[in-house]
N, C-alpha and C. Protein backbone atom coordinates (compact mmCIF):
# COMPACT_ATOMS: atom_id res chain seq x y z
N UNK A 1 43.22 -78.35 -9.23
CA UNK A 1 44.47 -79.08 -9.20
C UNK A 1 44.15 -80.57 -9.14
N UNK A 2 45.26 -81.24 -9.89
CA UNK A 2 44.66 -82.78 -10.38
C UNK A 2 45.91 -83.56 -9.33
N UNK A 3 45.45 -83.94 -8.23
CA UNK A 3 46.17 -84.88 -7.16
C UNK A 3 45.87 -86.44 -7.52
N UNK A 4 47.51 -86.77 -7.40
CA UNK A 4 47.50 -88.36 -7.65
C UNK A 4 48.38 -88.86 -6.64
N UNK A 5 47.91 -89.68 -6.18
CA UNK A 5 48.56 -90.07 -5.11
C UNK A 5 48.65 -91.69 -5.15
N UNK A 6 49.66 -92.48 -5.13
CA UNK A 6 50.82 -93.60 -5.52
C UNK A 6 51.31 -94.37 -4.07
N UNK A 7 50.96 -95.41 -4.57
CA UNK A 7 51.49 -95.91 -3.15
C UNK A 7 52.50 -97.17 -3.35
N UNK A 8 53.46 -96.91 -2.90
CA UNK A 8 54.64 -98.15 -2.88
C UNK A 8 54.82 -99.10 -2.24
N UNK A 9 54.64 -100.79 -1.96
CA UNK A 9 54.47 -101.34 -1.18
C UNK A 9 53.89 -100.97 0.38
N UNK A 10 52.74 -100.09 -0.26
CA UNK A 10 51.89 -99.71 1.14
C UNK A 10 50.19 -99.68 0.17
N UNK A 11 49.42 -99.86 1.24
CA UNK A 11 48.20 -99.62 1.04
C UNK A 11 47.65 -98.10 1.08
N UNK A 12 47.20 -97.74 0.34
CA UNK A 12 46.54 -95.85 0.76
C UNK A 12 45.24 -96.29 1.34
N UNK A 13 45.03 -95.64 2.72
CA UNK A 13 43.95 -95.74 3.10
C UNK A 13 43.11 -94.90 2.93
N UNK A 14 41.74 -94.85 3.00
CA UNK A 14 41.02 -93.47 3.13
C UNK A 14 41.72 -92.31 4.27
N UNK A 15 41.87 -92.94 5.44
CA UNK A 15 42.23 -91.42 6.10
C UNK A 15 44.08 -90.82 5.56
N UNK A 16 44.89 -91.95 5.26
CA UNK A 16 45.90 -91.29 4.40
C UNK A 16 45.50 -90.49 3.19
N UNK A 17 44.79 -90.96 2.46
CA UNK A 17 44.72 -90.18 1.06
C UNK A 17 44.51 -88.62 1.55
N UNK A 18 43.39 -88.91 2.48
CA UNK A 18 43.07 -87.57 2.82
C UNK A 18 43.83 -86.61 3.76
N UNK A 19 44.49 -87.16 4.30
CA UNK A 19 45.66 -86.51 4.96
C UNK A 19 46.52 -86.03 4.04
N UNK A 20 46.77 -86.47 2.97
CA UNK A 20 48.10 -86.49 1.85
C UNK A 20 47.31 -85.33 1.02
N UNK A 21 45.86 -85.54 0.81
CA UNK A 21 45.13 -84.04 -0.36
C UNK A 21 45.16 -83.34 0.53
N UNK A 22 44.60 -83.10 1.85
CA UNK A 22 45.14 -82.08 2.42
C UNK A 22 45.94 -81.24 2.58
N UNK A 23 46.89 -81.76 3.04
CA UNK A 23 48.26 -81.25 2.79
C UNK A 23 48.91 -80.86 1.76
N UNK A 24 48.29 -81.44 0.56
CA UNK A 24 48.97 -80.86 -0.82
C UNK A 24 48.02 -79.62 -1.15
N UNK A 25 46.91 -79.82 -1.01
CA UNK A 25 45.47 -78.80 -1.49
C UNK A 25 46.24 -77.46 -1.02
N UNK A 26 47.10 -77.25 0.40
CA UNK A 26 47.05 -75.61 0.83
C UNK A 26 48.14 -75.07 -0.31
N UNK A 27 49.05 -75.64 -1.51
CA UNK A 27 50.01 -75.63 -2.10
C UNK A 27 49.21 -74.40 -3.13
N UNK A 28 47.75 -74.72 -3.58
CA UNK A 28 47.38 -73.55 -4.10
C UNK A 28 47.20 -72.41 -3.73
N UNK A 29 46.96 -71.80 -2.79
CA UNK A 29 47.15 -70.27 -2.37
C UNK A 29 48.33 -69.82 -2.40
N UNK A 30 49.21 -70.76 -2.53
CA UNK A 30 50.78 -70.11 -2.56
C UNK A 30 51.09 -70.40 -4.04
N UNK A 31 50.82 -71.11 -5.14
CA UNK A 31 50.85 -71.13 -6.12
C UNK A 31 49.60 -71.14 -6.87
N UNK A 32 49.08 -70.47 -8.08
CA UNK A 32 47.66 -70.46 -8.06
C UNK A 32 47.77 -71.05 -9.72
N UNK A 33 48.69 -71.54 -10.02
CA UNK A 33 48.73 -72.23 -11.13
C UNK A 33 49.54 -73.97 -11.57
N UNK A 34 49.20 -74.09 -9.99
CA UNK A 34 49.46 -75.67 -10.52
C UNK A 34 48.36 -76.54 -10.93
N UNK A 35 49.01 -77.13 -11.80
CA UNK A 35 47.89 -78.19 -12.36
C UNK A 35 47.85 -79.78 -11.90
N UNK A 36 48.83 -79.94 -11.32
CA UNK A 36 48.82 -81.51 -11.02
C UNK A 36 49.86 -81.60 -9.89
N UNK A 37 49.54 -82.30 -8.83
CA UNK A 37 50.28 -82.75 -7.92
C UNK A 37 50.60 -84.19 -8.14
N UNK A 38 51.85 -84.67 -7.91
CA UNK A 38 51.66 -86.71 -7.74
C UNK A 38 52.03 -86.58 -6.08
N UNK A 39 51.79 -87.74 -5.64
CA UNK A 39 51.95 -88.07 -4.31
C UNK A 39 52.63 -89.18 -4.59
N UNK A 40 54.19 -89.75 -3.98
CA UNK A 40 53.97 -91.19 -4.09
C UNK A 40 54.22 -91.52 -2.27
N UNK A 41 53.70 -92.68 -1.98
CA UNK A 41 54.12 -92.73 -0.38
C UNK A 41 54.85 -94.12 -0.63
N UNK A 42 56.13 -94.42 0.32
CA UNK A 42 56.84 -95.62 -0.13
C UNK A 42 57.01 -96.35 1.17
N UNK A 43 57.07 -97.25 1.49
CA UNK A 43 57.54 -98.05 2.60
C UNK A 43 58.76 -99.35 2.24
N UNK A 44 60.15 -98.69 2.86
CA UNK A 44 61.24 -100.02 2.87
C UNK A 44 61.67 -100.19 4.12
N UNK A 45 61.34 -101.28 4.25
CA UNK A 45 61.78 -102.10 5.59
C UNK A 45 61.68 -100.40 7.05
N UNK A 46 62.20 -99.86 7.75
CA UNK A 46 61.31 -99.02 8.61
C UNK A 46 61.76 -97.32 8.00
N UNK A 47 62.10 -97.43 7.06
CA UNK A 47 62.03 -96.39 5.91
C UNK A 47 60.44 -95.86 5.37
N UNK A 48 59.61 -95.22 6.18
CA UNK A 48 58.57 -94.19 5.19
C UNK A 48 59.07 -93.36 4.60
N UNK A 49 58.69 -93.26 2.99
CA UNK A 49 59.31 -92.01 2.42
C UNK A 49 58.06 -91.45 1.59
N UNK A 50 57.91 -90.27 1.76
CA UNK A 50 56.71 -89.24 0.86
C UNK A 50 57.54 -88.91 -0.50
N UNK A 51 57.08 -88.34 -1.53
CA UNK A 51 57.60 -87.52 -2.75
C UNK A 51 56.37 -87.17 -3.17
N UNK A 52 56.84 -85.77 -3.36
CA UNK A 52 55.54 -84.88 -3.95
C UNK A 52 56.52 -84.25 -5.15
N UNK A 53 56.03 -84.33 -6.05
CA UNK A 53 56.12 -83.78 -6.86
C UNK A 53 54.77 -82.21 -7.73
N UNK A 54 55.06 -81.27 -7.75
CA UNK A 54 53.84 -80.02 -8.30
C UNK A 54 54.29 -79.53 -9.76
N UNK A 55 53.49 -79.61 -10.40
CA UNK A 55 53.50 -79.06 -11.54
C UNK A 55 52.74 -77.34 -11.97
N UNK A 56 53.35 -76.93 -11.47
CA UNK A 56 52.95 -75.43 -12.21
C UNK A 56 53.03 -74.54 -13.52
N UNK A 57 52.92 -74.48 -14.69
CA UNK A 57 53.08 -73.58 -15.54
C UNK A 57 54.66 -73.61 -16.33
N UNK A 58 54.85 -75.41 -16.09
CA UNK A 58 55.98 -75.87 -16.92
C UNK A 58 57.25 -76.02 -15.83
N UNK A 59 57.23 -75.57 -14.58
CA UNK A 59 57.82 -75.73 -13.80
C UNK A 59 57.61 -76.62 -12.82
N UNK A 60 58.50 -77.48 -12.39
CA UNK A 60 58.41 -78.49 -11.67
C UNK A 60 58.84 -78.57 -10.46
N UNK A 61 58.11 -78.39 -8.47
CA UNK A 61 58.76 -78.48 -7.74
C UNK A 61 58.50 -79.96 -7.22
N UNK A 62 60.15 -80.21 -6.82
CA UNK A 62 60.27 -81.53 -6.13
C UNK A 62 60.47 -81.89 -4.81
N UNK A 63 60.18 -82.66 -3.80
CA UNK A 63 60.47 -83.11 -2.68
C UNK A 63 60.35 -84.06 -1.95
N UNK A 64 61.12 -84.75 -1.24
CA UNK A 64 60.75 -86.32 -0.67
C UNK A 64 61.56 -85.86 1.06
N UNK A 65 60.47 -86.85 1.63
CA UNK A 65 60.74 -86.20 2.96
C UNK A 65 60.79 -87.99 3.57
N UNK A 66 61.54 -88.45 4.09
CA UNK A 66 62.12 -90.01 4.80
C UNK A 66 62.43 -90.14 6.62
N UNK A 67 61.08 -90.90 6.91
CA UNK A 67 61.07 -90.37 8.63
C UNK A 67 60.81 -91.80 9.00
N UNK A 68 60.51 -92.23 10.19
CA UNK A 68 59.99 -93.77 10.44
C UNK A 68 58.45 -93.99 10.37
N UNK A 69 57.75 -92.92 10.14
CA UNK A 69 56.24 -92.77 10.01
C UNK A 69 55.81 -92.10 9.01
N UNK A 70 54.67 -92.83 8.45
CA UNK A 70 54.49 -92.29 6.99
C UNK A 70 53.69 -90.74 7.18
N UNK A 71 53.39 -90.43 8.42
CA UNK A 71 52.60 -89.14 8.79
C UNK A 71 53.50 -87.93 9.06
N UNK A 72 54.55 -88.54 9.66
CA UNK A 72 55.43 -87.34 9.54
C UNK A 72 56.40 -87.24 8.73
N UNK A 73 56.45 -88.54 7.67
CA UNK A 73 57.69 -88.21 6.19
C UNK A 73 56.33 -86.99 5.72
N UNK A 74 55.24 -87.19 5.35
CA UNK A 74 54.30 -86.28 4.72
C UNK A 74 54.54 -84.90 5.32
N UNK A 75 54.23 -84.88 6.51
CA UNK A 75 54.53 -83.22 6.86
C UNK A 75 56.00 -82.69 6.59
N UNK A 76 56.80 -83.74 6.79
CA UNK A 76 58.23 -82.80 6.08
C UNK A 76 58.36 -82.65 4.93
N UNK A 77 58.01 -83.55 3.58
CA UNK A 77 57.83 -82.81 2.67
C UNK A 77 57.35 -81.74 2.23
N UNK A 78 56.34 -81.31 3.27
CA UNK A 78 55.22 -80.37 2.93
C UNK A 78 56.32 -79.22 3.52
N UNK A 79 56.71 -79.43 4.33
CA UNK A 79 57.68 -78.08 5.30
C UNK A 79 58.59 -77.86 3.80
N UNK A 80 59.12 -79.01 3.33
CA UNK A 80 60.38 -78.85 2.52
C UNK A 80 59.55 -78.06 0.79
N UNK A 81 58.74 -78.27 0.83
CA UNK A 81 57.74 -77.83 -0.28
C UNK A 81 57.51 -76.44 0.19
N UNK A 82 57.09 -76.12 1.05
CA UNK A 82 56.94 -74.60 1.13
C UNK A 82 58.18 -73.82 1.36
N UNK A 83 59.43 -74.15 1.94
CA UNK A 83 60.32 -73.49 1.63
C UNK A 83 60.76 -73.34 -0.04
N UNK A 84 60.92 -74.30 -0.46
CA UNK A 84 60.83 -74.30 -2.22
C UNK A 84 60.11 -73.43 -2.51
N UNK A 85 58.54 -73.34 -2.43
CA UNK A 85 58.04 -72.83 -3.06
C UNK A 85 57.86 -70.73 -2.71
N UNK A 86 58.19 -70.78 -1.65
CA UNK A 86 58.69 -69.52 -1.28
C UNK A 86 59.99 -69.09 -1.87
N UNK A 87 61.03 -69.83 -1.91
CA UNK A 87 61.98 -69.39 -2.83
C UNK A 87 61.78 -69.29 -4.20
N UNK A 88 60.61 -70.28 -4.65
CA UNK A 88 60.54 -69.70 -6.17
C UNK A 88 59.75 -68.40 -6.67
N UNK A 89 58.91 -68.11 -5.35
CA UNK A 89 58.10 -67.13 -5.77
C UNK A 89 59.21 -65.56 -5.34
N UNK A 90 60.02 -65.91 -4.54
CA UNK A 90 60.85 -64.79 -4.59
C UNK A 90 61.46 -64.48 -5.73
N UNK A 91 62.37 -65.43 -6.12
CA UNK A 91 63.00 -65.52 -7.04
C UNK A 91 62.16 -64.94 -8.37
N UNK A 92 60.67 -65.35 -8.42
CA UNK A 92 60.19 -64.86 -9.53
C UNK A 92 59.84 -62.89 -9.66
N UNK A 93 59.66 -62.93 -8.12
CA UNK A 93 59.34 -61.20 -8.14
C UNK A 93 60.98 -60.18 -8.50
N UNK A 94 61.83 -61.26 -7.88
CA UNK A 94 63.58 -60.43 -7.99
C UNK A 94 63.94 -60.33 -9.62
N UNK A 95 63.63 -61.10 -10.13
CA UNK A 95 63.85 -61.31 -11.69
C UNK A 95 62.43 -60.15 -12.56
N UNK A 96 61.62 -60.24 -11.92
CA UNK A 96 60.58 -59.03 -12.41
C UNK A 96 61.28 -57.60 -12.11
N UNK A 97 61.99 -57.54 -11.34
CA UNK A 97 62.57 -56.06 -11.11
C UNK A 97 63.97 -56.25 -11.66
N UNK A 98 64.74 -56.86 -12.02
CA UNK A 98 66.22 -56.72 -12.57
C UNK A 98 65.54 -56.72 -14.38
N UNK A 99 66.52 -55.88 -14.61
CA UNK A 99 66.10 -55.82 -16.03
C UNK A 99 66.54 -57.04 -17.06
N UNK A 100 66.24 -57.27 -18.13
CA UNK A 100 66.65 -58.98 -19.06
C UNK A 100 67.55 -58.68 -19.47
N UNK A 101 68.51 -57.52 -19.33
CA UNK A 101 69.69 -57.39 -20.33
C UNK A 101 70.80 -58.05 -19.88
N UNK A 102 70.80 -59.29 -19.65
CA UNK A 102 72.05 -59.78 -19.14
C UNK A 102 72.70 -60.54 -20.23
N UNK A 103 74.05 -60.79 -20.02
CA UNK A 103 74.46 -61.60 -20.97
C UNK A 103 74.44 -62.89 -20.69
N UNK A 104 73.99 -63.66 -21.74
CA UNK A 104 73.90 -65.33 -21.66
C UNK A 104 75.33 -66.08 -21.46
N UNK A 105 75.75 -66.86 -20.50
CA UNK A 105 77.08 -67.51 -20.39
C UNK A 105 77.33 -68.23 -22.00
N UNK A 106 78.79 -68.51 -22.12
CA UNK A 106 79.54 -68.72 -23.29
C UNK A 106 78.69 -70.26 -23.50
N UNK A 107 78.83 -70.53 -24.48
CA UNK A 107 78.41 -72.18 -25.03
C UNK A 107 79.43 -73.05 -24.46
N UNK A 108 79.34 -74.28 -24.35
CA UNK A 108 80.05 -75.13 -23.73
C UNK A 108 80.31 -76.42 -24.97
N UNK A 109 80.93 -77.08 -25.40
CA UNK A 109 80.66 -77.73 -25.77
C UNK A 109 80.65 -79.44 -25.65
N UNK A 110 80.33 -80.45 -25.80
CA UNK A 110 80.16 -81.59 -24.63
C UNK A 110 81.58 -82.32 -25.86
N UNK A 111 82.34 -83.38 -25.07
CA UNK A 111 82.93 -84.16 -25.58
C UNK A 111 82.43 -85.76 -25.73
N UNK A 112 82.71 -86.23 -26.62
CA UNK A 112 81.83 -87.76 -27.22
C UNK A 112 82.68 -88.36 -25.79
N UNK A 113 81.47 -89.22 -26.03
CA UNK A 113 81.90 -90.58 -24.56
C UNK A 113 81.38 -91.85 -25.07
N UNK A 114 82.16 -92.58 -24.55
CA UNK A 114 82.32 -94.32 -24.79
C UNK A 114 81.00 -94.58 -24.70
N UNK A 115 80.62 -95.51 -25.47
CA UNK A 115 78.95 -96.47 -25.35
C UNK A 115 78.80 -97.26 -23.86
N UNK A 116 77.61 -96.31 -24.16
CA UNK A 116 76.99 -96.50 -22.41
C UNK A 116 75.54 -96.90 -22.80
N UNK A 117 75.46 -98.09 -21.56
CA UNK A 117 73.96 -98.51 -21.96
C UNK A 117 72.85 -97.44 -20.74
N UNK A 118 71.92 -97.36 -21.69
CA UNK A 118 70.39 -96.56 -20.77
C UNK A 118 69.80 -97.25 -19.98
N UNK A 119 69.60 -96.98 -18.51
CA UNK A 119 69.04 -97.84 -17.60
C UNK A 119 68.05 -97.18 -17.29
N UNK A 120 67.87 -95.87 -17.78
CA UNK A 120 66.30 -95.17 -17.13
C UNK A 120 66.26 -94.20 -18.15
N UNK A 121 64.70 -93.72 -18.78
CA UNK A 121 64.38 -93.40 -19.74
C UNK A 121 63.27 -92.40 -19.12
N UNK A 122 63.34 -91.15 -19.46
CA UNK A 122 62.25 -89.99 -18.49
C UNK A 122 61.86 -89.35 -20.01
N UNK A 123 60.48 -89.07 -19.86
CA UNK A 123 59.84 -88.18 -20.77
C UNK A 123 59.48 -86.88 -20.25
N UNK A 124 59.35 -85.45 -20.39
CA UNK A 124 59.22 -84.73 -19.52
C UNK A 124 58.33 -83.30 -20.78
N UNK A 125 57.15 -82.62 -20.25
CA UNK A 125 57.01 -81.63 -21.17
C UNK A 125 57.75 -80.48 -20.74
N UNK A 126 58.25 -79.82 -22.13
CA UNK A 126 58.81 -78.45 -22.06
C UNK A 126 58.77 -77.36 -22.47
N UNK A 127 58.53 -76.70 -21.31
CA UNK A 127 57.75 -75.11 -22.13
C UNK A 127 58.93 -74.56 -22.59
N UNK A 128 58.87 -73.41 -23.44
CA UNK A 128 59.73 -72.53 -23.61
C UNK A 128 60.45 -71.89 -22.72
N UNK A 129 61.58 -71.37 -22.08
CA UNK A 129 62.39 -70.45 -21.24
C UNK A 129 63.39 -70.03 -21.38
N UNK A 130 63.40 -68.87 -20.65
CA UNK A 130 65.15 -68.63 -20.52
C UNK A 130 66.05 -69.39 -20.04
N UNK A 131 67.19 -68.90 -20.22
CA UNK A 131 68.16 -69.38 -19.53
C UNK A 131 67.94 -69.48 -18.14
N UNK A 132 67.61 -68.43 -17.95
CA UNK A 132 68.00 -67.84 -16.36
C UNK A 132 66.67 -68.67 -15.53
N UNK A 133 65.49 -68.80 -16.73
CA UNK A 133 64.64 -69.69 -15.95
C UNK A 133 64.84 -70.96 -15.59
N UNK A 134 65.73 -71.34 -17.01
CA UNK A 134 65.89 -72.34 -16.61
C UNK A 134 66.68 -73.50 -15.45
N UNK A 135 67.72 -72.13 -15.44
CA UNK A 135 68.73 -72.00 -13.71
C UNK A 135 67.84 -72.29 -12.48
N UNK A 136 66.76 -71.57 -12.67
CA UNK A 136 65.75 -71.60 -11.38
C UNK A 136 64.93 -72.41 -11.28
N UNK A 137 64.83 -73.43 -12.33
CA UNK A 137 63.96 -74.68 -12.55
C UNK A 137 64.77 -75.70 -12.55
N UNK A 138 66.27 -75.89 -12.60
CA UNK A 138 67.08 -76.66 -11.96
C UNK A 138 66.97 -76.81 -10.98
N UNK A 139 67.44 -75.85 -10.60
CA UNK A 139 67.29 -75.23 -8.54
C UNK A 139 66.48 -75.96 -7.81
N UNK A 140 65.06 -75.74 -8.72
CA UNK A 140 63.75 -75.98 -7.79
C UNK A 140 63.61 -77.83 -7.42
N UNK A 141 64.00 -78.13 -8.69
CA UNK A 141 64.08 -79.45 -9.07
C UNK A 141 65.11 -80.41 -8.41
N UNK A 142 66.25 -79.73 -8.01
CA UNK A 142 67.36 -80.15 -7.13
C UNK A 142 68.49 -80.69 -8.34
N UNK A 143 68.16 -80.86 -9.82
CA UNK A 143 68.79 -81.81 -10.72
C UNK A 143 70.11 -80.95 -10.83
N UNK A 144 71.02 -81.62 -11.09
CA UNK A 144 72.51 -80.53 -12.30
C UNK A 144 72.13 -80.87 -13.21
N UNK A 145 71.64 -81.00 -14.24
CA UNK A 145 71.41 -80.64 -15.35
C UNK A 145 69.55 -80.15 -15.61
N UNK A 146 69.86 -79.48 -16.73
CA UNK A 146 68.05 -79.27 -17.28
C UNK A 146 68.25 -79.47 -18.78
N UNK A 147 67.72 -80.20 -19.63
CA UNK A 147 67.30 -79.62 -20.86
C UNK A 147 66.05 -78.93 -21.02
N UNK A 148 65.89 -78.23 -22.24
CA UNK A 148 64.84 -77.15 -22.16
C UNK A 148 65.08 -76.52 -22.97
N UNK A 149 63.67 -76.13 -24.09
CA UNK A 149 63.63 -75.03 -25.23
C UNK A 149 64.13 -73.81 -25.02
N UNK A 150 64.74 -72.93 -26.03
CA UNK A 150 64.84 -71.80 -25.38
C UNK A 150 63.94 -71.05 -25.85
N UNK A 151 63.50 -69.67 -25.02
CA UNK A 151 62.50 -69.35 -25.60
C UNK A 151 62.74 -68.17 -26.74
N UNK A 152 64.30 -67.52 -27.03
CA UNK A 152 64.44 -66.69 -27.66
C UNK A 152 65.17 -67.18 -28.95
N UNK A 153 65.77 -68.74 -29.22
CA UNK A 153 66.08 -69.23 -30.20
C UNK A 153 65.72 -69.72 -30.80
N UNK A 154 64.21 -70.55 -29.49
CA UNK A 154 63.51 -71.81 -29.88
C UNK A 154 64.19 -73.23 -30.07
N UNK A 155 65.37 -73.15 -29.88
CA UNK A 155 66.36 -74.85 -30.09
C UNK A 155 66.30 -75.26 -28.27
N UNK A 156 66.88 -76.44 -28.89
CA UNK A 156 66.72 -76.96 -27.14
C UNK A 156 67.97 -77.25 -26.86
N UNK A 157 68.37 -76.59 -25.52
CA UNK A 157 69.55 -76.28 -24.74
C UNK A 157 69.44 -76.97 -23.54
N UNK A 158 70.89 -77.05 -23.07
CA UNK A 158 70.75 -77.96 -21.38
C UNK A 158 71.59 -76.94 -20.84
N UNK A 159 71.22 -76.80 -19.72
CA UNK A 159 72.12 -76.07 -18.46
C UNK A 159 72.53 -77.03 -17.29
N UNK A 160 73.38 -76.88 -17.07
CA UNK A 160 74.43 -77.72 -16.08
C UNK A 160 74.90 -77.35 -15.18
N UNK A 161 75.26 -78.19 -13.99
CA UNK A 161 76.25 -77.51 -12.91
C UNK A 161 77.76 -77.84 -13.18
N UNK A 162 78.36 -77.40 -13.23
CA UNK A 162 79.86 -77.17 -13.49
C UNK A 162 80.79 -77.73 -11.69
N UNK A 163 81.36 -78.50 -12.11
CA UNK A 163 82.26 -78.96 -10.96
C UNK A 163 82.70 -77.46 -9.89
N UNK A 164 82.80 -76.25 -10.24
CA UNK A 164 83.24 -75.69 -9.93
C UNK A 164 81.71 -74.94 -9.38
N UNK A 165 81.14 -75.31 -9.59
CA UNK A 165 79.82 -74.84 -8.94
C UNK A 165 78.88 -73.51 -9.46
N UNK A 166 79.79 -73.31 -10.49
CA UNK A 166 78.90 -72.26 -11.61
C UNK A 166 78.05 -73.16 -12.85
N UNK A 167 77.21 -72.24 -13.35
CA UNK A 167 76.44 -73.19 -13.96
C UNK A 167 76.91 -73.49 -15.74
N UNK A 168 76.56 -73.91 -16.73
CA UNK A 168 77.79 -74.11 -17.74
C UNK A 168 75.71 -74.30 -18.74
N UNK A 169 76.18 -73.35 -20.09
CA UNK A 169 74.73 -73.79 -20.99
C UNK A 169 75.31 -74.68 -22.14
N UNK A 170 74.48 -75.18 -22.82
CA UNK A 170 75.28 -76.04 -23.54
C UNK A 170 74.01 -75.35 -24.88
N UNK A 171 74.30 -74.66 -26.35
CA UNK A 171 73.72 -74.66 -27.30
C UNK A 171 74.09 -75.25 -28.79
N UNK A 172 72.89 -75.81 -29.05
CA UNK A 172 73.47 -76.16 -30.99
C UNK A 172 73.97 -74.66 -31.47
N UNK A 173 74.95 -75.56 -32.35
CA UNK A 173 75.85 -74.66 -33.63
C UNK A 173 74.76 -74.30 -34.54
């Protein structure tokens, strides 16, 4: 696993870094296919904040943990990371036993909106998935929306949270 660790108006020291790989390093026995961790550690005014971000097998878990010490924002991310990551591994064994025959929700379709300028620009790789994965890679991620290939059409689809708190797919014609 490829750990990077980022530091935001703070210095990384040797015994932080190593406190911070530590703590990310036990993330592999519970996932045995991540490939890259980032670390960023941030300091605003008496705001420490951690974000870890893990990359596993196209799936992305996220978490930022905000305490007055940069030693214990780190361990709550890590708390908040293993609950994540226990829910995803459930989630992955519950979906191994329900069978795939479900039906895919109706298409949605988006309505044009007034010119809006871009203030942030994200590049992101994307594996192929289901729908339903891709529900659970929202989830994991905390986002309402995902775009993402599908893996049985091959076009690229977004899934959404719906005001009403169900989730809404959006596919090309």
């Amino acid at each position: 696993m490829n750990i990077i660790i980022n530091g935001r108006h703070l210095d990384i020291t040797p015994a932080l870094r190593d406190y911070a790989v530590n703590k990310v390093r036990k993330f592999e026995k519970y996932l045995s296919s991540i490939t890259e961790a980032v670390v960023t550690l941030s300091v605003e005014k008496y705001r420490h904040k951690a974000e870890v971000l893990l990359k596993a097998n196209g799936v992305m878990i996220q978490a930022e943990g905000v305490t007055g010490e940069i030693y214990s924002s780190i361990d709550e991310v890590v708390e908040k990371l293993e609950r994540q990551t226990k829910k995803y591994k459930e989630k992955q064994i519950s979906q191994r036993k329900e069978s795939k025959a479900q039906a895919a929700p109706q298409p949605v379709e988006a309505e044009p909106s007034p010119e809006v300028k871009i203030i942030r620009e994200k590049k992101v790789a994307m594996k192929p998935m289901t729908p339903e994965e891709a529900a659970m890679q929202m989830e994991l991620i905390g986002q309402d929306f995902l775009v993402f290939t599908n893996a049985d059409s091959g076009s690229i689809n977004v899934i959404y949270r719906r005001k009403d708190g169900d989730l809404g797919l959006i596919e090309p014609a």
